[in-house]
PDB file of N, CA and C in Angstrom:
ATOM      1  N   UNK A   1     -24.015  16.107  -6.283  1.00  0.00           N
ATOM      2  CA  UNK A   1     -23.036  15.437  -5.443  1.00  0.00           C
ATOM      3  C   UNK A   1     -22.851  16.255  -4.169  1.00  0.00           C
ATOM      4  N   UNK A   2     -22.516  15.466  -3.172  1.00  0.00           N
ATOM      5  CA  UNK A   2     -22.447  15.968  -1.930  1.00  0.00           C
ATOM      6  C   UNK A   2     -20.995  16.738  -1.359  1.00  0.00           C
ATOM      7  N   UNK A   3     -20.658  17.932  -0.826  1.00  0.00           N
ATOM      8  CA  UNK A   3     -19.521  18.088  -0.454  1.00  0.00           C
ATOM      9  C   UNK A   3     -18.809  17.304   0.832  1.00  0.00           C
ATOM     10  N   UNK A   4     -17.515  16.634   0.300  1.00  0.00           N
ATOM     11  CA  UNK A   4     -16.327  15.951   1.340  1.00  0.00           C
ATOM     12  C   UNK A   4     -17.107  16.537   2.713  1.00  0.00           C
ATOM     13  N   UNK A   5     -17.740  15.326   3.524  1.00  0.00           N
ATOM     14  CA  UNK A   5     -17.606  15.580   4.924  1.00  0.00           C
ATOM     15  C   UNK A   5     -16.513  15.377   5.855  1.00  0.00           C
ATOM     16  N   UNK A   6     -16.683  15.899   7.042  1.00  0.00           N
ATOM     17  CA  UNK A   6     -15.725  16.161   8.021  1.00  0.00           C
ATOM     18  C   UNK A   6     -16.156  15.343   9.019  1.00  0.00           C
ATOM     19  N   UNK A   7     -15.071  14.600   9.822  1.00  0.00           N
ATOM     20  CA  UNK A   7     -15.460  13.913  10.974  1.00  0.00           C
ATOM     21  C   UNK A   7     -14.997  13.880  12.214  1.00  0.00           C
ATOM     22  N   UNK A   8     -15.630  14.227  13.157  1.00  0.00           N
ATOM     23  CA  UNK A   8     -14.874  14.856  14.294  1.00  0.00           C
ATOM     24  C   UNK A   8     -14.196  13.984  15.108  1.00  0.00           C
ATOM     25  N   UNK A   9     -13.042  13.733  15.997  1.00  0.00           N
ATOM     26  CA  UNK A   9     -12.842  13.001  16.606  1.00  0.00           C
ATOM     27  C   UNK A   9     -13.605  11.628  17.230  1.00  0.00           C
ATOM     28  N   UNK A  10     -14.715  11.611  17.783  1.00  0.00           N
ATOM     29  CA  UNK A  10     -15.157  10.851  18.246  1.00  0.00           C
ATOM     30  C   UNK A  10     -16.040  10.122  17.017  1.00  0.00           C
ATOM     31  N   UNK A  11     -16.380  10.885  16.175  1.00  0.00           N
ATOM     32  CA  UNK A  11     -16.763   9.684  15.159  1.00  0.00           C
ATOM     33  C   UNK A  11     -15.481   8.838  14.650  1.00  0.00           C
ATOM     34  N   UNK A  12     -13.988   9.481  14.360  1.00  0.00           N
ATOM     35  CA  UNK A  12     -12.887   8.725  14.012  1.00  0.00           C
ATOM     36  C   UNK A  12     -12.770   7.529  15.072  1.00  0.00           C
ATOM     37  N   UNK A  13     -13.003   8.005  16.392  1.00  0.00           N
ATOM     38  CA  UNK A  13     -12.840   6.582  17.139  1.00  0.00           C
ATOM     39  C   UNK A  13     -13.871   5.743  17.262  1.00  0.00           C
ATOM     40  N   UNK A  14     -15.207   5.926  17.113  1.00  0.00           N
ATOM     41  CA  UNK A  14     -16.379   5.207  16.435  1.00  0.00           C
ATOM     42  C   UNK A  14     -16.276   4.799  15.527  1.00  0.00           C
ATOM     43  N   UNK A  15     -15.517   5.049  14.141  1.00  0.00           N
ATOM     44  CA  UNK A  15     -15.314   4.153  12.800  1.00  0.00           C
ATOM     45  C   UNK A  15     -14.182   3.088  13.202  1.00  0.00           C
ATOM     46  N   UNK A  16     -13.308   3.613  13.644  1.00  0.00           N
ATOM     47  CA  UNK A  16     -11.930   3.193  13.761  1.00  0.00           C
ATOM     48  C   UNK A  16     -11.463   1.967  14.914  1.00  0.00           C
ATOM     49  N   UNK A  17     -12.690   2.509  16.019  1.00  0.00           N
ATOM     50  CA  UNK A  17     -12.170   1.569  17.416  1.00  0.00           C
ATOM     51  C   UNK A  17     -10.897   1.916  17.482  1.00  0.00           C
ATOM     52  N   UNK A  18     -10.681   2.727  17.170  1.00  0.00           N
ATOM     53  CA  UNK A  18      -8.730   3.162  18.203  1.00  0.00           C
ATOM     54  C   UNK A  18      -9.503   4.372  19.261  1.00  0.00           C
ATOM     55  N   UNK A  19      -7.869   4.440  20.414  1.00  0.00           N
ATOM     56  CA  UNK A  19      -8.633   5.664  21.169  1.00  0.00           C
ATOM     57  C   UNK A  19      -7.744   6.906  20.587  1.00  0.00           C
ATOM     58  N   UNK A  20      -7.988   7.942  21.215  1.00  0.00           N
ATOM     59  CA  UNK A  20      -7.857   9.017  20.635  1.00  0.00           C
ATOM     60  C   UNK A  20      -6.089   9.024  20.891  1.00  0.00           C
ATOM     61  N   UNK A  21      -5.231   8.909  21.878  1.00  0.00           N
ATOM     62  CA  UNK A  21      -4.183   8.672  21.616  1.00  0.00           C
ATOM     63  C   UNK A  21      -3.254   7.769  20.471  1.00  0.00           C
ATOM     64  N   UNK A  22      -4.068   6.703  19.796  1.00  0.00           N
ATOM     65  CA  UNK A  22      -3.592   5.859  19.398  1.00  0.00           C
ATOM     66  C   UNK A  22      -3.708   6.993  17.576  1.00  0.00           C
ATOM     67  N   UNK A  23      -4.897   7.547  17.519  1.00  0.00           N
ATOM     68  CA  UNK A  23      -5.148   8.112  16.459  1.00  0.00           C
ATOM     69  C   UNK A  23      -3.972   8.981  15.966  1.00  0.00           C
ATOM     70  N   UNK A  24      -3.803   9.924  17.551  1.00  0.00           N
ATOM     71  CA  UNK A  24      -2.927  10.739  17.151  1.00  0.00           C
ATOM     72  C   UNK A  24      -1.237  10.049  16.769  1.00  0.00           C
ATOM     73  N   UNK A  25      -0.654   9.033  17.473  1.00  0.00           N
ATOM     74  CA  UNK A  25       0.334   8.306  17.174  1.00  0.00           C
ATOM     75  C   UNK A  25       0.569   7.879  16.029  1.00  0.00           C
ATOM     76  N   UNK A  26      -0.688   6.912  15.727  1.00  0.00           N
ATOM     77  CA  UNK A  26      -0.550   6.703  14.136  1.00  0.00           C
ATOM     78  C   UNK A  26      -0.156   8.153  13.314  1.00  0.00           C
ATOM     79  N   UNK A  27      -0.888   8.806  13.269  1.00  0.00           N
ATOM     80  CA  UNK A  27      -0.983  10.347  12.740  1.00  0.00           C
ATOM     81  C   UNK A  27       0.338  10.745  12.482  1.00  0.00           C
ATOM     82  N   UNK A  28       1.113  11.082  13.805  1.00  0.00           N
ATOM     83  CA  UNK A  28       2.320  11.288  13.759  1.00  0.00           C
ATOM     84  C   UNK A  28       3.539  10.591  12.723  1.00  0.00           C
ATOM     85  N   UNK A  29       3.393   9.045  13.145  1.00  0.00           N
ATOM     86  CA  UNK A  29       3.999   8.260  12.082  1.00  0.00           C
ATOM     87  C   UNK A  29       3.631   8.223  10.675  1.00  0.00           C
ATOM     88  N   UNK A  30       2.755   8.845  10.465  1.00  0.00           N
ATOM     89  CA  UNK A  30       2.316   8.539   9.012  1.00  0.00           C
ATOM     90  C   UNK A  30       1.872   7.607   8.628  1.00  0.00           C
ATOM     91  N   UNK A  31       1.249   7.085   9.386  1.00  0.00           N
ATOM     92  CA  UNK A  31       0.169   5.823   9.503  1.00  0.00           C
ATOM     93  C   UNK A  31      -1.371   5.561   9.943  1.00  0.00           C
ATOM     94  N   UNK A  32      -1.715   7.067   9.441  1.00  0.00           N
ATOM     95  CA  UNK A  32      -2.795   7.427   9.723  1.00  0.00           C
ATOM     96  C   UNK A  32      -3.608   8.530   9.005  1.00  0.00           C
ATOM     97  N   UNK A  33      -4.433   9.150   8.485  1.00  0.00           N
ATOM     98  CA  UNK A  33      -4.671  10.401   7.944  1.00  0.00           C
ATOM     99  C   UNK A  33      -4.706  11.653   8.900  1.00  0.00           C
ATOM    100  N   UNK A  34      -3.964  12.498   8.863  1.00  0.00           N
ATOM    101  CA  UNK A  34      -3.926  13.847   9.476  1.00  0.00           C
ATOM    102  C   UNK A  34      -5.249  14.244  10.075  1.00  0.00           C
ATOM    103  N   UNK A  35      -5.227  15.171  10.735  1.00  0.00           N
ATOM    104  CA  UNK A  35      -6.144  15.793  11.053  1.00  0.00           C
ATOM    105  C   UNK A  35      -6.032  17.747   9.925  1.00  0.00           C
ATOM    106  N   UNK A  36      -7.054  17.270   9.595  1.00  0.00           N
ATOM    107  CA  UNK A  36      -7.598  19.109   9.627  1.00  0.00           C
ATOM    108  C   UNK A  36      -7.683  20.120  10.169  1.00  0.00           C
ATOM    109  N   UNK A  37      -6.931  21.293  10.675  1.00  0.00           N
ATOM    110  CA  UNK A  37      -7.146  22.258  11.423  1.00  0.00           C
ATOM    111  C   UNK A  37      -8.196  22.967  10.825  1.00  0.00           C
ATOM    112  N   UNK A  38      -9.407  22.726  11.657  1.00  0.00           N
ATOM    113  CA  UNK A  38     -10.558  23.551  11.177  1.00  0.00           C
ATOM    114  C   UNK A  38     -10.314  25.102  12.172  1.00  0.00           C
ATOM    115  N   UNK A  39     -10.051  25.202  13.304  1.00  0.00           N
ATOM    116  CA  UNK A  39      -9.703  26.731  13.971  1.00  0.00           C
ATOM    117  C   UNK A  39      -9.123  26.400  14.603  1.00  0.00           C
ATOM    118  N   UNK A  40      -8.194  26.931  16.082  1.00  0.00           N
ATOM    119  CA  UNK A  40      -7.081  26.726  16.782  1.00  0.00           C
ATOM    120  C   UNK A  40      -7.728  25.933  17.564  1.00  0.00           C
ATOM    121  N   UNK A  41      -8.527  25.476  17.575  1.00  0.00           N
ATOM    122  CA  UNK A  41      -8.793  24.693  18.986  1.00  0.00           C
ATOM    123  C   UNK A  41      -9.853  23.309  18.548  1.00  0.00           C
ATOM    124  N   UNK A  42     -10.024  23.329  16.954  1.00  0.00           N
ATOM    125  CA  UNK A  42     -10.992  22.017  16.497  1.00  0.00           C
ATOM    126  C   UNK A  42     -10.017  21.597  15.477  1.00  0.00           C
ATOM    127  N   UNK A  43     -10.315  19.881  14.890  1.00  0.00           N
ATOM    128  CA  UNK A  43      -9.758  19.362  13.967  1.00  0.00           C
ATOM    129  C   UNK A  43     -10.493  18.540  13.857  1.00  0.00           C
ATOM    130  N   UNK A  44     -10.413  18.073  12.318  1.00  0.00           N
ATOM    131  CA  UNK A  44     -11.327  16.883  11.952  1.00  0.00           C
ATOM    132  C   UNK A  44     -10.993  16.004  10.957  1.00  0.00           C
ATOM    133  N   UNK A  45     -11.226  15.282   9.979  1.00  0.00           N
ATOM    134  CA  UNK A  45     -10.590  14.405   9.417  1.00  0.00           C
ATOM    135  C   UNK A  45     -11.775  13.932   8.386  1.00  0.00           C
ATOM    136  N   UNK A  46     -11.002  14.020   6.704  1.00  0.00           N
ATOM    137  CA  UNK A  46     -12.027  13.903   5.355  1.00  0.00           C
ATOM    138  C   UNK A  46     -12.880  12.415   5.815  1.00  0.00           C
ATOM    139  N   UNK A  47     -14.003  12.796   5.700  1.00  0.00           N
ATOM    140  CA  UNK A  47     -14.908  10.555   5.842  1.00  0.00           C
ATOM    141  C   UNK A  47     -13.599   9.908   5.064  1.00  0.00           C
ATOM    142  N   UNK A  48     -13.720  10.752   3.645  1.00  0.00           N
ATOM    143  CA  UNK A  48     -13.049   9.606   2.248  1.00  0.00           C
ATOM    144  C   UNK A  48     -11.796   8.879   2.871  1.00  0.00           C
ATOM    145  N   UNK A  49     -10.821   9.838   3.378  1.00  0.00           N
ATOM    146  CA  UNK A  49      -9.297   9.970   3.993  1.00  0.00           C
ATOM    147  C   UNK A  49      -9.549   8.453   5.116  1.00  0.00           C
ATOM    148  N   UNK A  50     -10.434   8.704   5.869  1.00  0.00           N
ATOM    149  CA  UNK A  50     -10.984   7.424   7.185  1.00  0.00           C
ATOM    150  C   UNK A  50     -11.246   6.171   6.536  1.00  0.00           C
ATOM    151  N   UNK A  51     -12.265   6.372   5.300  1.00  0.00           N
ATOM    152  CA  UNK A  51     -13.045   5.450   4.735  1.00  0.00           C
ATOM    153  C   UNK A  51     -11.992   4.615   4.573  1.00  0.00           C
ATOM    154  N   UNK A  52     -10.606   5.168   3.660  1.00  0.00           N
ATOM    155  CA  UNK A  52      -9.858   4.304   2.726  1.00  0.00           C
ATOM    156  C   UNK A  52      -9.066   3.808   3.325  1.00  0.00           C
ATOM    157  N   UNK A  53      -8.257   4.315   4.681  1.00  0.00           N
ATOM    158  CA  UNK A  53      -7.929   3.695   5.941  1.00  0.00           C
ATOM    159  C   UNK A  53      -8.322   2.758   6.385  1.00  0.00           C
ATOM    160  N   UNK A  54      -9.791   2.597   6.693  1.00  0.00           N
ATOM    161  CA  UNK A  54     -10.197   1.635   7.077  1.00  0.00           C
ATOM    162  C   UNK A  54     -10.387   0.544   5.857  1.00  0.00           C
ATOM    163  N   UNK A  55     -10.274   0.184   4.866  1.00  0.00           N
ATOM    164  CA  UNK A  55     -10.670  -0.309   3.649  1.00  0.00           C
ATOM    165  C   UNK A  55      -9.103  -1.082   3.584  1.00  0.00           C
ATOM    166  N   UNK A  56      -8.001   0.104   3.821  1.00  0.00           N
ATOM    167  CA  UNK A  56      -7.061  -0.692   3.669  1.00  0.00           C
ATOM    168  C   UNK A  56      -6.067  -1.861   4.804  1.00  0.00           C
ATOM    169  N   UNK A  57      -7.181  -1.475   5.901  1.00  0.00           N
ATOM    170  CA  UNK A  57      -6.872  -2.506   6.879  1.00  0.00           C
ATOM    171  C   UNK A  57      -7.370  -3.788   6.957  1.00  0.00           C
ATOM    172  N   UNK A  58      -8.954  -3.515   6.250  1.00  0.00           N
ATOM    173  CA  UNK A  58      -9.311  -5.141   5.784  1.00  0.00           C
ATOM    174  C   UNK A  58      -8.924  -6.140   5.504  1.00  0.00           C
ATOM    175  N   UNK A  59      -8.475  -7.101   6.177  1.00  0.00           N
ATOM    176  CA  UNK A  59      -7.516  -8.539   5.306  1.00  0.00           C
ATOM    177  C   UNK A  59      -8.638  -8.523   3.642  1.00  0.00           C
ATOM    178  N   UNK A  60      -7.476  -8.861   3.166  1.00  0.00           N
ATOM    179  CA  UNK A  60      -7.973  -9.036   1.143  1.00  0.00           C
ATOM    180  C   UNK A  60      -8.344 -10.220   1.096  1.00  0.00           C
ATOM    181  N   UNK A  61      -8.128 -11.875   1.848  1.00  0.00           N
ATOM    182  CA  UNK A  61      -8.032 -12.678   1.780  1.00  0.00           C
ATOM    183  C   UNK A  61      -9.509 -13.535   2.096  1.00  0.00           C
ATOM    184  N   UNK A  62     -10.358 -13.903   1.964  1.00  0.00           N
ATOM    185  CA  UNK A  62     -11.691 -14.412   2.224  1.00  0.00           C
ATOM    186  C   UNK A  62     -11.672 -15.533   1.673  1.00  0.00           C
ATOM    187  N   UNK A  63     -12.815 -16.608   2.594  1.00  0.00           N
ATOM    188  CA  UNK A  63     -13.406 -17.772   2.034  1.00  0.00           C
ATOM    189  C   UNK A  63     -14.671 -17.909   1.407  1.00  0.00           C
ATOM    190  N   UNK A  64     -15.027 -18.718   0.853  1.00  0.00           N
ATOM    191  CA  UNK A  64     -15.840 -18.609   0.132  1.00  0.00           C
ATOM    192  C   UNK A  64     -17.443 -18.301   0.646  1.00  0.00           C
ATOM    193  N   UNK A  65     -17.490 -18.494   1.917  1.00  0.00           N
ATOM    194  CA  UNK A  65     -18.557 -17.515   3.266  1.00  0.00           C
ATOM    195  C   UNK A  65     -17.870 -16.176   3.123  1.00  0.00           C
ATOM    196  N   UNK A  66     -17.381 -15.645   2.828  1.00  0.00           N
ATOM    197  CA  UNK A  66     -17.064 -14.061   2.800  1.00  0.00           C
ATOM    198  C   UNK A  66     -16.071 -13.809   3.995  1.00  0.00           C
ATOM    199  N   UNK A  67     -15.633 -14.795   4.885  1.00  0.00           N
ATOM    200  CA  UNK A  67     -15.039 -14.790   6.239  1.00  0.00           C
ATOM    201  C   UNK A  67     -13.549 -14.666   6.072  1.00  0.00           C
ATOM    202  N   UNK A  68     -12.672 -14.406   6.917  1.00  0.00           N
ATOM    203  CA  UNK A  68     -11.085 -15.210   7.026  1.00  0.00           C
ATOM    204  C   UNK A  68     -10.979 -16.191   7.578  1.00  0.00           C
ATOM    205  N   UNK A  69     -10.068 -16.862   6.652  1.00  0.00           N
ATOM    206  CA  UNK A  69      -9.821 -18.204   6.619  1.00  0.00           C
ATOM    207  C   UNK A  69      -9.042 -18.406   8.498  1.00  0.00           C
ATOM    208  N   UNK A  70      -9.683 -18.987   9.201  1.00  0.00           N
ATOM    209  CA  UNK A  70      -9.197 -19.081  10.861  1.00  0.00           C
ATOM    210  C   UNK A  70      -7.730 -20.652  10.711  1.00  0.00           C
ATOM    211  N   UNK A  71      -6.832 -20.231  11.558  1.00  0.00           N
ATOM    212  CA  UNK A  71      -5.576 -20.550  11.126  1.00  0.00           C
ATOM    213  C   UNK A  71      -6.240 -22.482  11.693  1.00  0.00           C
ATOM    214  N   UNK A  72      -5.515 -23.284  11.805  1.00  0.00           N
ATOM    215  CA  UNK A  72      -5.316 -24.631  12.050  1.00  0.00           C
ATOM    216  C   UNK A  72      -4.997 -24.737  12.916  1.00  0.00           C
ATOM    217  N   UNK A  73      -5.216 -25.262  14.292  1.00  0.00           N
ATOM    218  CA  UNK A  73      -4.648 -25.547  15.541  1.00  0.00           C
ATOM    219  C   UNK A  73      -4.132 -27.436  15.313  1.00  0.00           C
ATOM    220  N   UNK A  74      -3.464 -27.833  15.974  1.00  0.00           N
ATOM    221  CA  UNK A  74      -3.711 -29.235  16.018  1.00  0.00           C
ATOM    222  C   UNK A  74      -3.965 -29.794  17.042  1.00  0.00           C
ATOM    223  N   UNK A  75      -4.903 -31.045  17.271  1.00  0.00           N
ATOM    224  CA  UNK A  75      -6.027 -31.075  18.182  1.00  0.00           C
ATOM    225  C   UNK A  75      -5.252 -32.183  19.076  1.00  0.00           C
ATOM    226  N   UNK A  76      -5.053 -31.602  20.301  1.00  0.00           N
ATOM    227  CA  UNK A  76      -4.283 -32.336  21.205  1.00  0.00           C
ATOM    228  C   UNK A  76      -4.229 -33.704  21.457  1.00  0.00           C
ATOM    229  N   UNK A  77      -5.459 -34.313  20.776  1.00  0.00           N
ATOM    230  CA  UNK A  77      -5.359 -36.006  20.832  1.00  0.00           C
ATOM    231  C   UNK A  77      -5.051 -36.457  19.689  1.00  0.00           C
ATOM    232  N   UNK A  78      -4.021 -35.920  19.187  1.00  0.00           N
ATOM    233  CA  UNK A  78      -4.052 -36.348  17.391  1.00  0.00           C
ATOM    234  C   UNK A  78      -2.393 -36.972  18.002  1.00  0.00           C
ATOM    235  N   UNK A  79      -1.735 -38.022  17.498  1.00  0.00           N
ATOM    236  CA  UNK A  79      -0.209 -38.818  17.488  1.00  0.00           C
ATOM    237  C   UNK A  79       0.888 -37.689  17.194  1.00  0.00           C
ATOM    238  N   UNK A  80       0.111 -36.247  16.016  1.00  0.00           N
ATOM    239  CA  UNK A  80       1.522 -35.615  16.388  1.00  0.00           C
ATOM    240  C   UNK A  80       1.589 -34.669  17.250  1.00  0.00           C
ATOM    241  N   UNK A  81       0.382 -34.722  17.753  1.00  0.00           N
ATOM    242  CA  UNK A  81       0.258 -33.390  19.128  1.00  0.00           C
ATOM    243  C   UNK A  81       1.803 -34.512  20.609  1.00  0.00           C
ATOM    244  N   UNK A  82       0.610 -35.052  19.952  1.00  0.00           N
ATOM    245  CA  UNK A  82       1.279 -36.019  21.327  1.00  0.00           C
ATOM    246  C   UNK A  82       2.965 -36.682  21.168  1.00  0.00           C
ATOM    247  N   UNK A  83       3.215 -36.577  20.110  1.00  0.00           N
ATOM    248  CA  UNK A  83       4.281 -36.887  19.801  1.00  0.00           C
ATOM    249  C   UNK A  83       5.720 -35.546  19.730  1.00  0.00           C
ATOM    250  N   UNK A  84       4.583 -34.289  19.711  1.00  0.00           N
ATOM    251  CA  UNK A  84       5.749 -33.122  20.054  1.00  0.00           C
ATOM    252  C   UNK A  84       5.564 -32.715  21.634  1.00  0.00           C
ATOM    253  N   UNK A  85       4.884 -33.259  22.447  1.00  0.00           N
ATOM    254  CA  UNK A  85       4.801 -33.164  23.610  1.00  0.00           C
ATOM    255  C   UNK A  85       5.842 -33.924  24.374  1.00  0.00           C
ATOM    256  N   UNK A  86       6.261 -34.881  23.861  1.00  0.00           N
ATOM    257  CA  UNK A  86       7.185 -36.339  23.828  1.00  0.00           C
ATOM    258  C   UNK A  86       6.733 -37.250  24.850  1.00  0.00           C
ATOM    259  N   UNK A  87       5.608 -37.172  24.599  1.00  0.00           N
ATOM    260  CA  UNK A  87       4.666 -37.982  25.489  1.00  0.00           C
ATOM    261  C   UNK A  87       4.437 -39.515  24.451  1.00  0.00           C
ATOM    262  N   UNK A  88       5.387 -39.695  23.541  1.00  0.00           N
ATOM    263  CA  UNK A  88       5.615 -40.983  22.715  1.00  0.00           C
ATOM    264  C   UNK A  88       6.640 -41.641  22.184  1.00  0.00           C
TER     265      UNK A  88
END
């Protein structure tokens, strides 16, 4: 088995798509996994710690394509579009 890797900032915002301010904010709030003080001037962050972060931001909810379900608009020529417009 492999030992817990470390991931340096810019891979966190490469997994993550946040920028590096946003990382640290979350962080702060506790809505984020810490950083590691590896020496006074580096920090980094467990993959696993990122992984499960990101895992738990996933909507749980899927269709049967593996997708999220995209919400319902109602289609502007339909009687009740037009009827909350009070255009009836």
């Amino acid at each position: 088995m492999y030992p817990e890797r470390l991931l340096r900032l810019k891979e966190v915002m490469a997994r993550t798509a946040l920028s590096r301010s946003s990382i640290y904010a979350l962080a702060a709030r506790g809505d984020f996994p810490p950083p590691l003080k590896l020496t006074p001037r580096a920090s980094g962050w467990l993959e696993s710690a990122i992984d499960a972060w990101i895992a738990s931001r996933k909507p749980s909810v899927r269709d049967e394509r593996g997708e999220q379900p995209r919400a319902q608009t109602a289609d502007p020529r339909t009687p009740a579009a037009v009827t909350a417009r009070g255009r009836r």
